[in-house]
Protein backbone atom coordinates (compact mmCIF):
# COMPACT_ATOMS: atom_id res chain seq x y z
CA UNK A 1 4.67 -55.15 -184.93
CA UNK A 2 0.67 -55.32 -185.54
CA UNK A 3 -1.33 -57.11 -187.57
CA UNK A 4 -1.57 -55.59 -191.54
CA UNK A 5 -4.07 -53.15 -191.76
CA UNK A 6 -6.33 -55.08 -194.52
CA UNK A 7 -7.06 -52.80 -197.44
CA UNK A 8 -11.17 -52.13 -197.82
CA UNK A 9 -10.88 -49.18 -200.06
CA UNK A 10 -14.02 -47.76 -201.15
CA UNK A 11 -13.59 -46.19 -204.76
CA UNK A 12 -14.27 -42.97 -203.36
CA UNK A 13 -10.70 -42.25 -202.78
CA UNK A 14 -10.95 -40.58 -206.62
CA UNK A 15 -12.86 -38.95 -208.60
CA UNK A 16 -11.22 -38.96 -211.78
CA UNK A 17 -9.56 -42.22 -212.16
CA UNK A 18 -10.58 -45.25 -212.95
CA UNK A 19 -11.57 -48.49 -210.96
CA UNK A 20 -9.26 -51.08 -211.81
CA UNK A 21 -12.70 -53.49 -212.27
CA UNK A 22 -14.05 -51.35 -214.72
CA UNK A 23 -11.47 -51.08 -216.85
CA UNK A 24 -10.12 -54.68 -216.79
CA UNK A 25 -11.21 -57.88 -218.68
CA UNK A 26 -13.20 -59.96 -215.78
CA UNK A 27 -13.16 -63.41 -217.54
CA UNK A 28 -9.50 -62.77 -217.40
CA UNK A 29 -7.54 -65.63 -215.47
CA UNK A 30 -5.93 -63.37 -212.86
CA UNK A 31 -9.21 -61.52 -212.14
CA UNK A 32 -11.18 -64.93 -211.97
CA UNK A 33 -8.51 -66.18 -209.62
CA UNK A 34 -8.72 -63.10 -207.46
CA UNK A 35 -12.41 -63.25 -207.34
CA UNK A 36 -12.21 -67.12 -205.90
CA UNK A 37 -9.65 -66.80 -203.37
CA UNK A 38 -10.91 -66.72 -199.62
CA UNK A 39 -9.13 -63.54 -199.04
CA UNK A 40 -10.00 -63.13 -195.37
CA UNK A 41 -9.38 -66.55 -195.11
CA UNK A 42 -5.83 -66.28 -195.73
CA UNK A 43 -5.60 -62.82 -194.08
CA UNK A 44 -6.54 -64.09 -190.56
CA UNK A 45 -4.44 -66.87 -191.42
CA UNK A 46 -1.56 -65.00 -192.17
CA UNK A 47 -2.42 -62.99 -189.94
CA UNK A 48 -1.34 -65.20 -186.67
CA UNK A 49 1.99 -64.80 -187.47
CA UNK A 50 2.28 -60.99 -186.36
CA UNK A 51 1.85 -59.78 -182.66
CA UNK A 52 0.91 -56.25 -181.22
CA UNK A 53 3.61 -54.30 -180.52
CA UNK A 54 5.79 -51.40 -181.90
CA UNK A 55 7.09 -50.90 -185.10
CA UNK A 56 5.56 -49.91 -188.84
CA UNK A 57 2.35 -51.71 -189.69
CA UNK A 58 3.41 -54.69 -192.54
CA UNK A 59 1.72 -54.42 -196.00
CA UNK A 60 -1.36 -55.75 -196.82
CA UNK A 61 -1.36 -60.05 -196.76
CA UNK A 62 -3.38 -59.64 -200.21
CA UNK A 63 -0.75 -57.81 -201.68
CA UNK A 64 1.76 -60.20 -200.33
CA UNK A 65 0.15 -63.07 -200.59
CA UNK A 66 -0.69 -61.72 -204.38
CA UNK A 67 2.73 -61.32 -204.91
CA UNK A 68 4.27 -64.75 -203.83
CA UNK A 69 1.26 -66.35 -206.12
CA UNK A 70 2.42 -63.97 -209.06
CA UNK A 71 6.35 -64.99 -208.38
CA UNK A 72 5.79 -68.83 -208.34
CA UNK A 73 3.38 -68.82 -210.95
CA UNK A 74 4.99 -67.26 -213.60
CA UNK A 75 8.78 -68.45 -211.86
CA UNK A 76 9.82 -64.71 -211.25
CA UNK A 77 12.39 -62.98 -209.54
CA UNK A 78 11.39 -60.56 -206.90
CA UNK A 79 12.76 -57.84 -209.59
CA UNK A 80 11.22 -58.82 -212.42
CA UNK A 81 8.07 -59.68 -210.12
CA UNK A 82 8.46 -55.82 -209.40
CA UNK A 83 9.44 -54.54 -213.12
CA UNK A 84 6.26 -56.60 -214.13
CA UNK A 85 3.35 -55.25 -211.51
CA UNK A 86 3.85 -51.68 -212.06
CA UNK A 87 3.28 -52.35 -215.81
CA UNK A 88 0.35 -54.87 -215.22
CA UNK A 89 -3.01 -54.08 -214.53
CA UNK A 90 -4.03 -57.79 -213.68
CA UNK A 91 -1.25 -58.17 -211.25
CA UNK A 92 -2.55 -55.19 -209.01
CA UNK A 93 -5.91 -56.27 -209.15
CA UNK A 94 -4.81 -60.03 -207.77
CA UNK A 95 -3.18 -57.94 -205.34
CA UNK A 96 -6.28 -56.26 -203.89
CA UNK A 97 -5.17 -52.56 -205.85
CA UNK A 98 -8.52 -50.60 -206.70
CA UNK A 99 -6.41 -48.11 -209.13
CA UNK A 100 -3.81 -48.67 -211.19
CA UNK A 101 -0.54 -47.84 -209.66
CA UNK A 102 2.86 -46.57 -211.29
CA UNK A 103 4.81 -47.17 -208.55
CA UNK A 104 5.63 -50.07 -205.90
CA UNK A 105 3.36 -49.49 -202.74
CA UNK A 106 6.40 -51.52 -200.96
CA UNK A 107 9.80 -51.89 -200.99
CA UNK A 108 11.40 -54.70 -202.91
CA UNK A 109 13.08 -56.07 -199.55
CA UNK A 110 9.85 -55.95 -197.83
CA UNK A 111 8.77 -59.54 -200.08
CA UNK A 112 11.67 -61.14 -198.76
CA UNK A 113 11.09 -60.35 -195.53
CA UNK A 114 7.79 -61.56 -195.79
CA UNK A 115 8.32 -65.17 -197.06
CA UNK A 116 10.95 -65.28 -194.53
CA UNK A 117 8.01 -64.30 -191.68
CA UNK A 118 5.31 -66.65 -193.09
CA UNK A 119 7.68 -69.43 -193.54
CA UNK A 120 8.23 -72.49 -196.02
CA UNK A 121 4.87 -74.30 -194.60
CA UNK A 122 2.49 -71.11 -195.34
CA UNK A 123 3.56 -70.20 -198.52
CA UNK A 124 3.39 -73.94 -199.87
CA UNK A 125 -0.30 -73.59 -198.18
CA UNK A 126 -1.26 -70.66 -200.13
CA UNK A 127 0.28 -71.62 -203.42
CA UNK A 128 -1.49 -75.19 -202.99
CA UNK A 129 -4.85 -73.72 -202.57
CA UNK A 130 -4.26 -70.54 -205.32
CA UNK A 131 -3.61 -73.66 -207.67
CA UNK A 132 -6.60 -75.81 -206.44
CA UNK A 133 -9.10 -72.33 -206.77
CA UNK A 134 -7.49 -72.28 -210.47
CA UNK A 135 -8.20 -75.58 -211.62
CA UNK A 136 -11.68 -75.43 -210.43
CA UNK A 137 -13.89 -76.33 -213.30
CA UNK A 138 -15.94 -73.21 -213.28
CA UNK A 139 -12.47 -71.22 -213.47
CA UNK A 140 -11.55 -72.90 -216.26
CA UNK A 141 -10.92 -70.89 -219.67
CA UNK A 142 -14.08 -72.50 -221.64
CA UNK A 143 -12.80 -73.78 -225.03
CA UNK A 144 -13.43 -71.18 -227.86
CA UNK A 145 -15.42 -71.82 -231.04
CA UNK A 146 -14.51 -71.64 -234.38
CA UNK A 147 -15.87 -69.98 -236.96
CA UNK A 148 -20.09 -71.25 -237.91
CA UNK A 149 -19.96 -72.47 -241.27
């Protein structure tokens, strides 16, 4: 099995949609988060744990990576992880989607898999360091004002 094959779409792929960027809310705290992750970071390391070899190419590690930060931060199943990113704009676009998608670019079993490949270790890496991006001062949801009187 190879290394993922790291998404770099272009926003060429489609004329007549939508980019998910230009439709979404960017001080949103999903797309904040997404901006401030090291993505290759975690791809190459991720990335270590897969040789050359035969077999189908795994998913993308932002969309699984994306995924395991979606499922521990909002305490998910891998269903209702699922049930919840085909309806949610914000949880594509953590996941590296350029368009919004109606249906699961992987199979459920695939996430298991996954976490199972990555191990215990890794995933308590990445969740450590999505929640150390978040609470980043400049991330931060600045308090809203009230009404000037």
């Amino acid at each position: 099995m190879g290394k993922p094959r790291e998404r770099r779409e272009s926003g060429e792929q489609d004329l007549f949609r939508a980019c998910l960027d230009q439709i979404l809310n960017m001080n949103h705290e999903l797309v904040r988060l997404a901006r401030s992750i090291d993505w290759p970071v975690l791809e190459a390391r991720f990335g270590e744990v897969y040789c050359d070899g035969p077999g189908m190419p795994p998913l993308p590690t932002r969309l699984m990576a994306g995924l395991a930060i979606l499922k521990h931060t909002f305490n998910l199943s891998d269903e209702a992880l699922c049930e919840r990113w085909i309806e949610n704009p914000y949880f594509q676009y953590l996941c590296g989607e350029e368009f919004f998608r109606h249906e699961l670019p992987f199979d459920r079993s695939s996430m298991t898999r996954w976490r199972q490949r990555m191990g215990e270790e890794r995933i308590a890496a990445l969740l450590q360091e999505s929640l150390a991006v978040a609470l980043l001062p400049r991330h931060l949801c600045s308090p809203r004002k009230g009404p000037e009187v």
